[in-house]
Protein backbone atom coordinates (compact mmCIF):
# COMPACT_ATOMS: atom_id res chain seq x y z
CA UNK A 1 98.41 88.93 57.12
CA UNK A 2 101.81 88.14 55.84
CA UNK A 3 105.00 90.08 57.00
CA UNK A 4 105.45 91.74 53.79
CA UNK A 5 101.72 92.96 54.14
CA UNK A 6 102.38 94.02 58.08
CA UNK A 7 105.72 96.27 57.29
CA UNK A 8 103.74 97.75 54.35
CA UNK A 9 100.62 98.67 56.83
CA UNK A 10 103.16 100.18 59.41
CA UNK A 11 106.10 101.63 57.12
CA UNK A 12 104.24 105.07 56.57
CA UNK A 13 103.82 105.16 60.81
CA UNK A 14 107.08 104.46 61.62
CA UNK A 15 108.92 106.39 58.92
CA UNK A 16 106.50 109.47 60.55
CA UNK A 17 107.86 108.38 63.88
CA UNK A 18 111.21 107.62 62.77
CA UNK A 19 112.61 109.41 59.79
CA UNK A 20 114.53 107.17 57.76
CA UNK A 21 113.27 103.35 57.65
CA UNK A 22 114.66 100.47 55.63
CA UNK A 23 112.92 97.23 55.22
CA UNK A 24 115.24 94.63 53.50
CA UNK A 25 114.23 90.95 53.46
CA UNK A 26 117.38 88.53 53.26
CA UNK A 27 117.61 86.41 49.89
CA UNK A 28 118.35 83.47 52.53
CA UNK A 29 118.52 82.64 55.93
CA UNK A 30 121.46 84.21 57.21
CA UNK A 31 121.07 83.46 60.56
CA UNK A 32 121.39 85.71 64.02
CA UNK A 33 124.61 86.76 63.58
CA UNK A 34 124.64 86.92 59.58
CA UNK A 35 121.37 89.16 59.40
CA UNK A 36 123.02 91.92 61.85
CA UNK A 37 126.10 92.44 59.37
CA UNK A 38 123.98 92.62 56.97
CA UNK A 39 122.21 95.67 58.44
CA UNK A 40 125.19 97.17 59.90
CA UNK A 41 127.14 97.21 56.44
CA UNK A 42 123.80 99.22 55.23
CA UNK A 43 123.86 101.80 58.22
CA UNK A 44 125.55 104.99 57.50
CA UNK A 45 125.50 106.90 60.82
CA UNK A 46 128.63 106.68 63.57
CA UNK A 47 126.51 104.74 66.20
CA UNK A 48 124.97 101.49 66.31
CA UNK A 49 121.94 100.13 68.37
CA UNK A 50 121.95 96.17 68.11
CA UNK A 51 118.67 95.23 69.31
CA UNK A 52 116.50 92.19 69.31
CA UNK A 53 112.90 92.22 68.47
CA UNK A 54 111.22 92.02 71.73
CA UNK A 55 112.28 95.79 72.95
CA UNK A 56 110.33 98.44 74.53
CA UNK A 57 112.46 101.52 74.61
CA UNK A 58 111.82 104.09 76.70
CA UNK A 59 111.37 107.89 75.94
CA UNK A 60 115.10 109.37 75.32
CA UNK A 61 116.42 105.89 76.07
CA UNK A 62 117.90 105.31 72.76
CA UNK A 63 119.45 108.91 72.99
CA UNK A 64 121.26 108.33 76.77
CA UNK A 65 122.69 105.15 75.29
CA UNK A 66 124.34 106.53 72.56
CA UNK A 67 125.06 109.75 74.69
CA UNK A 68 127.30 107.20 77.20
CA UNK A 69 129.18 105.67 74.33
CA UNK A 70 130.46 108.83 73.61
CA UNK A 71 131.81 110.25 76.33
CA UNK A 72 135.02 108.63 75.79
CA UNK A 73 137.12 107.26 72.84
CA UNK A 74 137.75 104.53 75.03
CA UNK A 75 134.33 103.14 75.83
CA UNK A 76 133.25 100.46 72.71
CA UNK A 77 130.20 99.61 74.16
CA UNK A 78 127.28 101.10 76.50
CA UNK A 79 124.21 98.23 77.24
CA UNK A 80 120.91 98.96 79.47
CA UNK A 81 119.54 97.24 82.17
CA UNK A 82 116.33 95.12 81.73
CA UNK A 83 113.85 93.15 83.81
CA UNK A 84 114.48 90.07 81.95
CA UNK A 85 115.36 87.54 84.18
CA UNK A 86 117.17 85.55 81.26
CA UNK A 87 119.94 88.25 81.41
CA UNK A 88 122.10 86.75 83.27
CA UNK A 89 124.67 89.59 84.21
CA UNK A 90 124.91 92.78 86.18
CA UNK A 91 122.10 94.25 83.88
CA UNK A 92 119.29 92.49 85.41
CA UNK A 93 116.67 94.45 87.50
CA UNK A 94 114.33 92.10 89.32
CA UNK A 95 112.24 94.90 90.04
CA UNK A 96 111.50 95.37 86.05
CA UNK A 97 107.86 95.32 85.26
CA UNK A 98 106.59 93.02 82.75
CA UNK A 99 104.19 92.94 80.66
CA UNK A 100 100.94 91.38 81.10
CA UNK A 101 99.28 93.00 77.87
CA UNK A 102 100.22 95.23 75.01
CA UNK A 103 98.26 98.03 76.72
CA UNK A 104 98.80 101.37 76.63
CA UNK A 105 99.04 101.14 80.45
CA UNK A 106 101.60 98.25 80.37
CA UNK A 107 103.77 100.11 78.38
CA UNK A 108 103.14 103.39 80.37
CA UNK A 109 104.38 101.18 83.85
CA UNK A 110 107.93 100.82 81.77
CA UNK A 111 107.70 104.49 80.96
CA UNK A 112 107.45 105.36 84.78
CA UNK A 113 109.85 103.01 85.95
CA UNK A 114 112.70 103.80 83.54
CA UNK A 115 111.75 107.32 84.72
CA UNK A 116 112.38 106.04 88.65
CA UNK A 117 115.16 104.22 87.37
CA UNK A 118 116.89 107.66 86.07
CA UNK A 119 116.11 109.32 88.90
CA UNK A 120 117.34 106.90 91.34
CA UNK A 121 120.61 106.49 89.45
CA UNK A 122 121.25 110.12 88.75
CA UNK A 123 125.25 110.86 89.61
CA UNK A 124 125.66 107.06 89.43
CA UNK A 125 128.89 106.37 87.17
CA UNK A 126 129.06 103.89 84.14
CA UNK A 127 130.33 100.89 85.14
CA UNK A 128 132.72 98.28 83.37
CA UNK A 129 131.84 95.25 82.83
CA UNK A 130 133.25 92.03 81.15
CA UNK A 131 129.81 90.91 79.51
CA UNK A 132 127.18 92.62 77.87
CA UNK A 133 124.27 90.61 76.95
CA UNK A 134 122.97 91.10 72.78
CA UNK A 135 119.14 92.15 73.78
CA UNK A 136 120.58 95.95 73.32
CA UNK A 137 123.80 97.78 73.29
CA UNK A 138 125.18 100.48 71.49
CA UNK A 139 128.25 100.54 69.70
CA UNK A 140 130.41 102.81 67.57
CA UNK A 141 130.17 101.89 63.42
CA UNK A 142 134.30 102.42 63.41
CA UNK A 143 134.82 99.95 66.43
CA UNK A 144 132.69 97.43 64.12
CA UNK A 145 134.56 98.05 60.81
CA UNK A 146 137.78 97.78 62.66
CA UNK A 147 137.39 94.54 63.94
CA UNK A 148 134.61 92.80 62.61
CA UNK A 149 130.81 92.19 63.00
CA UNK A 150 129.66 89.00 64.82
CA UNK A 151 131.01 86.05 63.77
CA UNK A 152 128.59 84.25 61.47
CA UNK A 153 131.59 81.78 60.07
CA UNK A 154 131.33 80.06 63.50
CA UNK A 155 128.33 80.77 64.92
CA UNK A 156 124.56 80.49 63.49
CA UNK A 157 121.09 80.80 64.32
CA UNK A 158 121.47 82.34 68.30
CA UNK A 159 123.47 82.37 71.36
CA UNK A 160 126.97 83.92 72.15
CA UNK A 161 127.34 85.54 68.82
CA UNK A 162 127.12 88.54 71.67
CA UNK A 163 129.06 87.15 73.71
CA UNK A 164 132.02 86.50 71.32
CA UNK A 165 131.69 90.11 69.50
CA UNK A 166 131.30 91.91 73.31
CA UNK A 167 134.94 89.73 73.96
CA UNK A 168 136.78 90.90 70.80
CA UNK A 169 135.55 94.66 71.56
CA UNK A 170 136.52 94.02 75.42
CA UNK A 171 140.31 93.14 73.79
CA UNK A 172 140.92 96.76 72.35
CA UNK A 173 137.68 99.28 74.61
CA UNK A 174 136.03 99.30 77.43
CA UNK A 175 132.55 97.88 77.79
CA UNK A 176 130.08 99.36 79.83
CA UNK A 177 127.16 99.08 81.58
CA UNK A 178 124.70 101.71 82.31
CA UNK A 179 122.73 102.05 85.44
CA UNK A 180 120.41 104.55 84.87
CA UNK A 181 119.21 103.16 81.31
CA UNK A 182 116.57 101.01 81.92
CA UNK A 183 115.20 99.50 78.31
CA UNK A 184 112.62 96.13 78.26
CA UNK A 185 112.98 93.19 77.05
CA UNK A 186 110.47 90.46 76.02
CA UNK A 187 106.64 90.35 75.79
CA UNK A 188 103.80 88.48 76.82
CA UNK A 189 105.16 85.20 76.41
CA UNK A 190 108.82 85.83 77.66
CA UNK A 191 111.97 86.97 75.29
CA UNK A 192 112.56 86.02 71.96
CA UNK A 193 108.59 84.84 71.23
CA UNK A 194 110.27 83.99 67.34
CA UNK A 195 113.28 81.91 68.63
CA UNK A 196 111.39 79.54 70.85
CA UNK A 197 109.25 78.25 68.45
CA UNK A 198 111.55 75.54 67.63
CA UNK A 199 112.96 74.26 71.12
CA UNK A 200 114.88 71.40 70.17
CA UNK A 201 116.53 73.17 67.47
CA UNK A 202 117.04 75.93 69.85
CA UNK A 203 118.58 73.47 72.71
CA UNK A 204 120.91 71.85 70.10
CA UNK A 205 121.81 75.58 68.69
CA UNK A 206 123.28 76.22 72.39
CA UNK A 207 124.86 73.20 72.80
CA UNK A 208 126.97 73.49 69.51
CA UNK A 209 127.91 77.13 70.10
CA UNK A 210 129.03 76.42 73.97
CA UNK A 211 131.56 73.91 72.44
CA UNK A 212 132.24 76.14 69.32
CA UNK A 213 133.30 79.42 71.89
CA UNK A 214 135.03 77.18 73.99
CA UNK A 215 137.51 75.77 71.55
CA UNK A 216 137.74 79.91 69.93
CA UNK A 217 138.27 81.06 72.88
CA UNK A 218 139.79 78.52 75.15
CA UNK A 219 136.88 79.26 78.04
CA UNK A 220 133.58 79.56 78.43
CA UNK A 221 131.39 82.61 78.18
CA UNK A 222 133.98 84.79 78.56
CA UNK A 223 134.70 84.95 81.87
């Protein structure tokens, strides 16, 4: 089955799920970075979810995000913490469960821990953060128009794309992490099932964009 043939099988079930669905295929490869602007310059609503592929979202998850970004003009950014342990920052939970199939009783275990995770967290307050890692964060449409989406002049095909746009927000709005959001990242095989299948070009992506940010930025990864 080709992709075209797979969104075509699904697009009834998740415009029924979701409401409004647009499938747009890029002319050419526009890389990581190039293929989110693309989408945000189509969105219309105030707030943005930028999300890989490889997300489970929990019930009401996506609402809570979007619910922290707006409790102040001053927040930019809201992310989630995940059980992926190649998060490297204050949003990793190492008590995450993963997923060992695409059962329904996989994905029920992230439904009762994100549940847990709520509850535990309940009264806990956001907290700010430097880094926010690109598997998921929200972010307000007029923070993105004011000072640009990622940087696909610099950057392409993956890694600290994030890291550079989370910096420029950082410069002007707080950036936030959420405690009591728990969202999933990755599948069966680990995160980002689509960008490993190339590992060399993947290793020699990273290299080139560690000495690209450095020489932007005058550090490394941000901090």
């Amino acid at each position: 089955m080709t992709k075209k043939e797979l969104i075509q099988r699904y697009m009834p079930l998740l415009k029924s799920r979701f409401g409004r669905v647009i499938f747009s295929r890029n002319p050419v490869n526009l890389g990581f970075g190039g293929s989110y602007n693309r989408a945000i310059s189509m969105a219309t609503g105030k707030n943005l979810i930028i999300t890989n592929d490889d997300i489970y979202f929990p019930k009401k998850s996506i609402d809570a995000l979007v619910s922290a970004l707006t409790k102040s003009n001053k927040i930019g950014a809201v992310g989630p913490i995940t059980g992926s342990r190649s998060v490297c920052t204050y949003q990793y939970c190492k008590q995450g469960p993963p997923i060992k199939s695409y059962s329904r009783e996989d994905f029920q275990h992230i439904e009762d821990f994100a549940g847990k995770i709520k509850k535990l967290m309940k009264g806990t307050s956001l907290k700010k953060t430097d880094i926010l890692t690109g598997f998921c964060f929200a972010v307000k449409k007029k923070i993105i128009d004011e000072i640009g989406g990622f940087d696909d002049k610099v950057f392409f095909y993956g890694y600290l794309e994030d890291t550079d746009l989370i910096k420029r927000i950082r410069q002007h709005y707080d950036v936030i992490i959420a405690p009591g959001i728990y969202i999933h990242h990755g599948g069966i095989e680990g995160i980002s099932a689509s960008f490993g299948q190339h590992k060399f070009k993947q290793l020699k992506s990273y290299v080139i964009n560690c000495y690209k940010y450095a020489r932007k930025w005058r550090d490394f990864l941000g901090l």
